[in-house]
Protein backbone atom coordinates (compact mmCIF):
# COMPACT_ATOMS: atom_id res chain seq x y z
CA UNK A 1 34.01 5.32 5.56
CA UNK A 2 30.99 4.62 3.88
CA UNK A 3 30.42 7.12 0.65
CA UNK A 4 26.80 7.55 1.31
CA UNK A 5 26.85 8.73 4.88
CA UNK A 6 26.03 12.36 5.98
CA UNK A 7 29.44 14.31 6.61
CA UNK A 8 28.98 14.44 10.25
CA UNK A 9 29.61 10.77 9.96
CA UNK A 10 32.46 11.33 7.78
CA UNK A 11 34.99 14.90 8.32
CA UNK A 12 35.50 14.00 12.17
CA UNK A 13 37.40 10.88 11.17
CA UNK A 14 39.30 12.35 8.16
CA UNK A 15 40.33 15.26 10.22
CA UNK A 16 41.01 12.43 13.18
CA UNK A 17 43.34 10.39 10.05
CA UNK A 18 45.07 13.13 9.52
CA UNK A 19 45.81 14.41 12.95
CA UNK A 20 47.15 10.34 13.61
CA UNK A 21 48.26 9.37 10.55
CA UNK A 22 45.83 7.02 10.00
CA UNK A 23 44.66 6.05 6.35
CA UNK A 24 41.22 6.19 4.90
CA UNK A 25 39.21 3.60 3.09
CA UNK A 26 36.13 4.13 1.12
CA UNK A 27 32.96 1.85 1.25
CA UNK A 28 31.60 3.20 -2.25
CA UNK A 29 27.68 2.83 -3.09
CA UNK A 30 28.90 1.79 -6.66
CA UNK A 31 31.41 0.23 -8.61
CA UNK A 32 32.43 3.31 -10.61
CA UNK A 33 34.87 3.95 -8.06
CA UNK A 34 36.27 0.38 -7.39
CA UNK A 35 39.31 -0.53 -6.57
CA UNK A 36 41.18 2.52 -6.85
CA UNK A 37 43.83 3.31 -4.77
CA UNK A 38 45.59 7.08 -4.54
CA UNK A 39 48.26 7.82 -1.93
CA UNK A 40 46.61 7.35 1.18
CA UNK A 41 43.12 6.41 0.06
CA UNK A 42 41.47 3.37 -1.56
CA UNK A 43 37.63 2.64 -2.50
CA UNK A 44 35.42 -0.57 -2.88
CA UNK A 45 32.10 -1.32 -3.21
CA UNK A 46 32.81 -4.69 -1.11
CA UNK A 47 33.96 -4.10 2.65
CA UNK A 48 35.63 -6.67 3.02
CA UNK A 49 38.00 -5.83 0.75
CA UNK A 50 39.02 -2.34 2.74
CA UNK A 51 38.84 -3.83 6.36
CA UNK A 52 41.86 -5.74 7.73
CA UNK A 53 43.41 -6.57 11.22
CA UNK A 54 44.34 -2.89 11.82
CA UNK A 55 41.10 -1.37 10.57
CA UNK A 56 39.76 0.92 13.81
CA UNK A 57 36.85 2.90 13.31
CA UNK A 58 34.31 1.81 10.40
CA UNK A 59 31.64 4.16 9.46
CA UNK A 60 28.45 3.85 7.92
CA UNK A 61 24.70 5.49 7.79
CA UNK A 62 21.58 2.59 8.88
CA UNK A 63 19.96 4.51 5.73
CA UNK A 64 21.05 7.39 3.30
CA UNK A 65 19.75 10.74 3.26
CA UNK A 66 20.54 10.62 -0.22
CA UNK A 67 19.45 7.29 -1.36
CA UNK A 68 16.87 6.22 1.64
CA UNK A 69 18.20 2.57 1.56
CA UNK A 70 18.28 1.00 4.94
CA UNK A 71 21.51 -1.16 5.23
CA UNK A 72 21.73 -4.38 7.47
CA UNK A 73 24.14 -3.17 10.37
CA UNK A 74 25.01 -7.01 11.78
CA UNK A 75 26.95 -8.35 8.70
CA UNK A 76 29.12 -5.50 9.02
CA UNK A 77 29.32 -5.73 12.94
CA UNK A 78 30.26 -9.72 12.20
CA UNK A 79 32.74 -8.99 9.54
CA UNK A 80 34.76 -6.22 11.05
CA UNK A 81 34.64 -8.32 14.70
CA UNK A 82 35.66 -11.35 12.88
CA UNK A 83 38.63 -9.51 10.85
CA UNK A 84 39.66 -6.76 14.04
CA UNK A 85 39.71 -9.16 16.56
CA UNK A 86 37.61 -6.80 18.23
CA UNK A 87 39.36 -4.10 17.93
CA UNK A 88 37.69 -1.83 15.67
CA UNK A 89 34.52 0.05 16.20
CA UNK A 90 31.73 0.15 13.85
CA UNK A 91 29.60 3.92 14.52
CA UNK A 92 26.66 3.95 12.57
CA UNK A 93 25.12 7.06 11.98
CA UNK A 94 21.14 6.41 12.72
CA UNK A 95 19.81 10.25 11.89
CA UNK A 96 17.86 9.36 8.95
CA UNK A 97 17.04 5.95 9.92
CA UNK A 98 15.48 6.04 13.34
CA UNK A 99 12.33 8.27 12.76
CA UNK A 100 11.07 5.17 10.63
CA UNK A 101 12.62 2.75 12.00
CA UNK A 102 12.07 3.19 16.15
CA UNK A 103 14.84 1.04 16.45
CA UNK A 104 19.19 0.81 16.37
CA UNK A 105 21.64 -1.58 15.02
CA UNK A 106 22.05 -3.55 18.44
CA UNK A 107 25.24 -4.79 17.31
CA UNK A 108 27.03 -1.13 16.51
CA UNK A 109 29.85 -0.10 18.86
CA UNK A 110 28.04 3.37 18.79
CA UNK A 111 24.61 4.58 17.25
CA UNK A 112 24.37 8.28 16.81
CA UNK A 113 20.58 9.74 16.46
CA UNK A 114 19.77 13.45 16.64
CA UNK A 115 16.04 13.32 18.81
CA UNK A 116 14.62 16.39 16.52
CA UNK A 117 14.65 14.08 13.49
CA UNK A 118 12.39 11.72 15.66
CA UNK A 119 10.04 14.65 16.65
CA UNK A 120 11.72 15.45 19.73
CA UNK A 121 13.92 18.39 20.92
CA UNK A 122 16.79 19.19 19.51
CA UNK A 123 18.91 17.01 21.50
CA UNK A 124 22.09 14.22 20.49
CA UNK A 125 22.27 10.95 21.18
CA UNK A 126 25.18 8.29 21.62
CA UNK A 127 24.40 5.07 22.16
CA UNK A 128 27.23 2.57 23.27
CA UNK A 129 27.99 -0.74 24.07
CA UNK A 130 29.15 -0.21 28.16
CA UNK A 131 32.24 -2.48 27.50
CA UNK A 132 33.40 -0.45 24.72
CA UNK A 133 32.85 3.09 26.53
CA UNK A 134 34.93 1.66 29.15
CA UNK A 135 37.96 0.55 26.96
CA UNK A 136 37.86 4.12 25.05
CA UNK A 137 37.77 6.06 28.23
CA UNK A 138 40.35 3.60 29.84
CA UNK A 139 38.56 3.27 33.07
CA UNK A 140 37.44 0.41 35.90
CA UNK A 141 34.91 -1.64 34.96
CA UNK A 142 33.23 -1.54 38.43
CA UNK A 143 32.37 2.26 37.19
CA UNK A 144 28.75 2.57 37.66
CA UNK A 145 26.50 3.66 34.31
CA UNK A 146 25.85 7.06 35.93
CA UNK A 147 29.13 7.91 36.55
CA UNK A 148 30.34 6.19 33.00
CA UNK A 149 28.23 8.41 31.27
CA UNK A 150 29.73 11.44 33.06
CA UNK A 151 33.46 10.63 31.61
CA UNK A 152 31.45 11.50 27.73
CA UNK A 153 28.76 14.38 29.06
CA UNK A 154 30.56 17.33 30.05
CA UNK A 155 29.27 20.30 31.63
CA UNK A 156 25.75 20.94 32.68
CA UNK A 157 23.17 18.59 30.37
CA UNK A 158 19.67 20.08 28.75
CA UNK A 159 17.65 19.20 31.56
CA UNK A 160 14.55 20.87 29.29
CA UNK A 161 15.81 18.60 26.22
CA UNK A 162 15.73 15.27 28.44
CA UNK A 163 12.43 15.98 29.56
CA UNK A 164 11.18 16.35 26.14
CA UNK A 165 13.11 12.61 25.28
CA UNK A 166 11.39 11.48 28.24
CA UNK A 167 7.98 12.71 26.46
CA UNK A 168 9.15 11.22 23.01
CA UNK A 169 9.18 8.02 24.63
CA UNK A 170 5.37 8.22 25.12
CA UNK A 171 4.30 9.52 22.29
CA UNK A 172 5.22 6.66 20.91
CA UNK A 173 3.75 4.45 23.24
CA UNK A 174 1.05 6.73 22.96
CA UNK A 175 0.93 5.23 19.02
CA UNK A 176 0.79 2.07 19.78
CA UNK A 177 -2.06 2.26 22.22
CA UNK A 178 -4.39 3.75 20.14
CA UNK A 179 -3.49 1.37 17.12
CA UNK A 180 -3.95 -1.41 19.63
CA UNK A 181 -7.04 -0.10 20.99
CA UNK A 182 -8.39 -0.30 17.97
CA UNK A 183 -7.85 -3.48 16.38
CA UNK A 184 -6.45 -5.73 18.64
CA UNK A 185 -4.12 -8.22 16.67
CA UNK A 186 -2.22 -5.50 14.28
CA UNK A 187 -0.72 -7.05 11.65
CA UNK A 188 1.33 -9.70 13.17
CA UNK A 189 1.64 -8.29 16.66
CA UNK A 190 -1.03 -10.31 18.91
CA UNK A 191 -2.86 -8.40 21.71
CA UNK A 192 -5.54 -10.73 23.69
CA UNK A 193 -8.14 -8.55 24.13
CA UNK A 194 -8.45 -7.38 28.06
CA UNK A 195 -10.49 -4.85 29.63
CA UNK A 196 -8.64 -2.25 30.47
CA UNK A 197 -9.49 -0.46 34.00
CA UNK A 198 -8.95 3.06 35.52
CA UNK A 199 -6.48 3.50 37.70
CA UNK A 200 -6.81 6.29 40.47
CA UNK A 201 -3.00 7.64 41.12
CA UNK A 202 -2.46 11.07 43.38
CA UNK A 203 -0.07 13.53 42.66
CA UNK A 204 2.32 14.04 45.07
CA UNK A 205 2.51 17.77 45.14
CA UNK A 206 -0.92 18.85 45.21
CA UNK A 207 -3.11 15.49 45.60
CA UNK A 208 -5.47 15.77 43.28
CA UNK A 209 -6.71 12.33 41.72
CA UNK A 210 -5.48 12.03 38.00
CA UNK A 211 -7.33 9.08 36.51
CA UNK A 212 -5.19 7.24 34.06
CA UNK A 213 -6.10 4.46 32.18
CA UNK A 214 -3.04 1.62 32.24
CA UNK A 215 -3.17 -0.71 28.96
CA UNK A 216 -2.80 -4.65 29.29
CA UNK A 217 0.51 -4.13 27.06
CA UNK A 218 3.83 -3.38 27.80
CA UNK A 219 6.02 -0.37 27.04
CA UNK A 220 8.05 -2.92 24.26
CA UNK A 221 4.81 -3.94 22.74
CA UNK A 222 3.07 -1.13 22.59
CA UNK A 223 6.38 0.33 20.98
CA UNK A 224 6.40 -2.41 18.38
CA UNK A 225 2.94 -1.76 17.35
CA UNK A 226 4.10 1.69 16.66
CA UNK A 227 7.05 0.42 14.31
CA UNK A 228 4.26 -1.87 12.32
CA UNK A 229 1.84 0.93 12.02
CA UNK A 230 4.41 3.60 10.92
CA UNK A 231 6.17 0.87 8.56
CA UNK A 232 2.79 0.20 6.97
CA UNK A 233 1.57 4.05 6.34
CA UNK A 234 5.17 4.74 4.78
CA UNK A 235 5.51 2.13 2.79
CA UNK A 236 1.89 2.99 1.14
CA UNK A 237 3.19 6.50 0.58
CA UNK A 238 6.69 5.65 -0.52
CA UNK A 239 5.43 3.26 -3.44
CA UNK A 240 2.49 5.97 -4.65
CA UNK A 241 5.06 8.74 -5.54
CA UNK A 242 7.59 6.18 -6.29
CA UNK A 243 5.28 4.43 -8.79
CA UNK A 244 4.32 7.97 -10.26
CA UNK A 245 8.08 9.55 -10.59
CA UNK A 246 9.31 6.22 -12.58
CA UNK A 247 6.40 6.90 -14.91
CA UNK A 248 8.14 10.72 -15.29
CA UNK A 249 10.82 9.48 -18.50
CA UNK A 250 12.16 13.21 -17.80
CA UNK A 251 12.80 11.97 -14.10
CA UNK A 252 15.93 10.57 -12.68
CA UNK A 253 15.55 8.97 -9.06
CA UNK A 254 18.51 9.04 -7.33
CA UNK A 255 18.46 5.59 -5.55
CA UNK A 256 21.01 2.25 -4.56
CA UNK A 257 21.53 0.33 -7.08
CA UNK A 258 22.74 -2.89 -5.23
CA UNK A 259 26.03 -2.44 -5.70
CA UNK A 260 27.03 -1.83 -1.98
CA UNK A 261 28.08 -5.51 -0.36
CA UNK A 262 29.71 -6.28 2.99
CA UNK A 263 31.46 -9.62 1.15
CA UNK A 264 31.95 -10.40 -2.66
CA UNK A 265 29.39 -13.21 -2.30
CA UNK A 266 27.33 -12.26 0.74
CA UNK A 267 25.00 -10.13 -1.43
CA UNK A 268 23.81 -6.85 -1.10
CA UNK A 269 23.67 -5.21 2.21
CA UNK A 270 19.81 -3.63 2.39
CA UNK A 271 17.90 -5.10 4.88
CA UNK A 272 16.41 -8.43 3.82
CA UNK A 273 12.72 -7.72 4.68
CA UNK A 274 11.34 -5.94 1.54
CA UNK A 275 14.90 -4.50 0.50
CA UNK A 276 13.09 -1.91 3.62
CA UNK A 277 13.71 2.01 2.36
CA UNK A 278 13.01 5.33 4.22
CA UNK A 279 10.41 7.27 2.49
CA UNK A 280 12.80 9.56 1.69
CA UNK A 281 12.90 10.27 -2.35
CA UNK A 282 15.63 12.26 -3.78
CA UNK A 283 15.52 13.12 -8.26
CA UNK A 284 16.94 15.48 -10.68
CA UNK A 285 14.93 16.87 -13.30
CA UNK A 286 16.74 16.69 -16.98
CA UNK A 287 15.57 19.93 -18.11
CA UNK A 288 13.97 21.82 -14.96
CA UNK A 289 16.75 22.52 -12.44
CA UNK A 290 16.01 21.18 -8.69
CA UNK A 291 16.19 24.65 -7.17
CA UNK A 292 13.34 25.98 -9.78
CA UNK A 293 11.21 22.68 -8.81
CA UNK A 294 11.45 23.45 -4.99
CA UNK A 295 10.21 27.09 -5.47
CA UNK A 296 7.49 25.79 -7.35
CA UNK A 297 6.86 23.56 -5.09
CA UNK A 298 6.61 25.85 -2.17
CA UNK A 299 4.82 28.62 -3.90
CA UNK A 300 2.01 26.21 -4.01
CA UNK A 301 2.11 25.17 -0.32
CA UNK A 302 3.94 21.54 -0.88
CA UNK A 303 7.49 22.11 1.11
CA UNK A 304 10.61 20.38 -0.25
CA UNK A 305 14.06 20.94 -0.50
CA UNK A 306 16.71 21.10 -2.84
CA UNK A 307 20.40 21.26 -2.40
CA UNK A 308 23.07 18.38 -1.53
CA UNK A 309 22.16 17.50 1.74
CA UNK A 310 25.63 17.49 3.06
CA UNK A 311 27.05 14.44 1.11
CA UNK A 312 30.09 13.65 0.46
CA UNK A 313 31.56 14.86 -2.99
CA UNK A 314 32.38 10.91 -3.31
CA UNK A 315 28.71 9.84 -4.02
CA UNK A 316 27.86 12.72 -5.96
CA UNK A 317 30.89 11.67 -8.58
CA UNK A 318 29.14 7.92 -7.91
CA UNK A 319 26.02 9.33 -8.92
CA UNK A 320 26.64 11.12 -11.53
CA UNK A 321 25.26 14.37 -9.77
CA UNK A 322 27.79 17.46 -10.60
CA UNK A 323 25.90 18.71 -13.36
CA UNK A 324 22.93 19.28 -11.06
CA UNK A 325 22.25 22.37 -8.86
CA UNK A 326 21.15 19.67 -6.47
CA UNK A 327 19.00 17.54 -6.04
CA UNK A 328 15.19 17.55 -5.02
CA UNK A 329 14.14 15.84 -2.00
CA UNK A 330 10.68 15.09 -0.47
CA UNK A 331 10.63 13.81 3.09
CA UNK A 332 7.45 12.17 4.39
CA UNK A 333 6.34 10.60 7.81
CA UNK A 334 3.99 8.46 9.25
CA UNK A 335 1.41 12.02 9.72
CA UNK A 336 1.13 12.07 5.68
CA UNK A 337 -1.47 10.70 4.03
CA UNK A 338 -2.32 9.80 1.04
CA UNK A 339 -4.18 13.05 0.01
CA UNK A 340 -0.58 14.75 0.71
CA UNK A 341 1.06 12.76 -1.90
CA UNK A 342 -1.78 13.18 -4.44
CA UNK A 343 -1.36 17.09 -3.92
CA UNK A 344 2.31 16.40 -4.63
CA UNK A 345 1.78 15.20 -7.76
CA UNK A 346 -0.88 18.13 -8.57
CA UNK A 347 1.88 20.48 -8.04
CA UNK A 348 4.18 18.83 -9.85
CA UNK A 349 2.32 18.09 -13.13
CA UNK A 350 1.72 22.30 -13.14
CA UNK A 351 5.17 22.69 -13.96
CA UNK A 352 6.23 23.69 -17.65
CA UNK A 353 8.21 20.81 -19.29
CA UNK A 354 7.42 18.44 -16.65
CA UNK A 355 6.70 15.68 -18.96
C-alpha cells in the first residue's frame, strides 16, 4: 500500500488483511521510514523490495491529494506482472488524478475515479480489465459485458447519475471543439482545417428539426485537445503560485521529494514528461496555523481548505506534519485564471506575519 494514497485506497485492504490474514507492505514516499519491519508490517521507498511471488493486491494513487505528484502507473503494472506471475492486482486510485489528466493507467487491474471530482454527478467508477473481472468473480468467459458488469452492480443503478456521465463525456468534447475551432493545429495535435456543415437531424418524439453542427474530428481527438488545453492552463497556474510560495522563507510546501521508486535503479516514479503534477498545492505556515490561514482566506472570498485530507498517519510521520493543525490546500482547475491566482496572493500577503 502506497503511503501517499487517500484512505479509501488504503482501510478496505487493511481491514481485508486482517479479516485473511494477509500481511501489509508499505510503499513509503520517503526514506525516513525504510526498511523497517514490525510484526506484520514492513516499509520501503523501493517497490520492488515489498512485492514478491505472493504479493496480491498492490495499491497506489495516479497522483496525491497531498503531494499532487502524478506517478507512472506501467512500471509498477510491469514489475508486479513480472514478479506475481500475474497474479496480483494493481488498483490505482485515479480521484485526484483524472480531472487533469482525462485519462487512466491503461495497464491497472482496476482504476477507481469518483465522476464529481471530474465535474460530474456524484457517481463511482470502476474500471477493469474484462479478463480480470472474470477471474475475481469466477465466472465463464463467454459472459457478455452487460451481464459481467451485473455480477459487481447490485441493485437498481443511478439512472439520473449515468445520464449526467453521459453529459460529462461532452462537455469535454465540447472543450476540445471550441479550442479546435479556434486555432486549428493546438499545440501538437494537428486538425486540417475543413468546413464544417449543418446537419439537419429530427427528433424522434416530437419532430422538430434540431440543427447541429458535426465537427471534422473525432470524439478521441477532440478529447485530446481537451487534455492539451487543460494541461497547458494548469501548468501556467501551478508554476505562478508555486514560484510565489517558494519565495515565502516562512512557507513550507508539502511536496515529493523523489524518493518514491518502483526499482533501486529504475529512478523515480513521476511521470517522465515534465515530472507532470496536479495543480494541487498543499503548505504549512511556521508561525500562522493552517486553520487561521483558511478563515482568512475565506473571509476574503478566496475558498481553501485546511485539514488532513484523509491521509494516512504514515505520510504525515514521512512528512514531518504532526505538529501542524493541518495543512492548507488550494485546488485549482482548468476554469481559473490567472487573475484568480493573483487575488490569491493579495489575500495572502494581508495576513499578519506572513512574511
Amino acid at each position: 500500500i502506497a503511503s501517499e494514497n487517500h484512505l479509501a485506497n488504503v482501510t478496505p485492504w487493511i481491514k481485508a488483511a486482517e479479516s485473511v490474514g494477509a500481511r501489509i507492505k508499505w510503499w513509503t514516499a520517503t526514506k525516513c521510514q525504510e526498511q523497517q519491519s514490525s510484526g506484520t508490517e514492513e516499509s520501503s521507498s523501493v517497490l520492488s523490495d515489498l512485492v514478491t511471488e505472493r504479493t496480491r493486491i498492490v495499491a497506489v494513487s495516479h497522483a496525491s491529494n497531498i503531494l499532487g505528484r502524478v506517478r507512472d502507473i506501467s512500471p509498477v503494472c510491469s514489475l508486479v506482472r513480472e514478479v506475481t506471475m500475474n497474479k496480483g492486482h494493481v488498483v490505482v486510485d485515479g480521484v485526484a488524478a483524472a480531472p487533469h489528466l482525462l485519462s487512466c493507467g491503461s495497464q491497472a487491474s482496476w482504476y477507481v475515479v469518483s465522476l464529481h471530482k471530474l465535474f460530474g454527478p456524484h457517481l463511482g467508477c470502476l474500471i477493469g480489465k474484462r479478463s480480470i473481472a472474470l477471474q475475481v468473480a469466477n465466472i465463464e468467459c463467454q459472459l457478455s459485458n452487460e451481464k459481467l458488469c451485473r455480477e459487481y452492480e447490485m441493485g437498481t443503478m443511478n439512472y439520473e447519475a449515468c445520464a449526467g456521465a453521459i453529459a460529462l463525456k461532452e462537455y469535454f468534447n465540447e472543450l476540445g471543439i471550441k479550442a479546435w475551432r479556434r486555432s486549428g493545429d493546438y499545440e501538437g495535435v494537428h486538425c486540417h482545417s475543413q468546413t464544417q456543415t449543418a446537419q439537419i437531424t429530427s427528433t424522434q418524439a416530437s419532430g422538430d428539426q434540431v440543427v447541429e453542427r458535426s465537427s471534422a474530428l473525432s470524439n478521441s481527438a477532440h478529447l485530446s485537445i481537451a487534455r492539451t488545453c487543460i494541461f497547458q492552463v494548469e501548468i501556467r497556474l501551478l508554476h505562478s503560485i508555486l514560484g510565489y510560495l517558494r519565495k515565502i522563507s516562512r512557507v513550507r510546501i508539502i511536496e515529493d521529494v523523489g524518493d518514491m521508486k518502483v526499482t533501486l535503479d529504475g529512478g523515480c516514479i513521476s511521470n517522465s514528461i515534465n515530472e507532470r503534477r496536479i495543480p494541487i498545492v498543499t503548505f504549512v505556515h511556521e508561525l500562522i496555523p493552517s486553520s487561521q490561514i483558511v478563515e482568512h482566506c475565506r473571509n476574503h472570498g478566496v475558498i481553501c481548505r485546511a485539514c488532513k485530507f484523509l491521509a494516512t498517519t504514515k505520510l504525515w510521520d514521512e512528512m514531518n506534519l504532526n505538529e501542524y493543525d493541518g495543512v492548507v490546500r488550494f485546488s485549482f482547475a482548468h476554469y481559473n485564471n490567472i487573475s484568480d491566482i493573483q487575488r490569491t496572493i493579495y489575500v495572502l500577503e494581508m495576513l499578519r506575519e506572513w512574511r
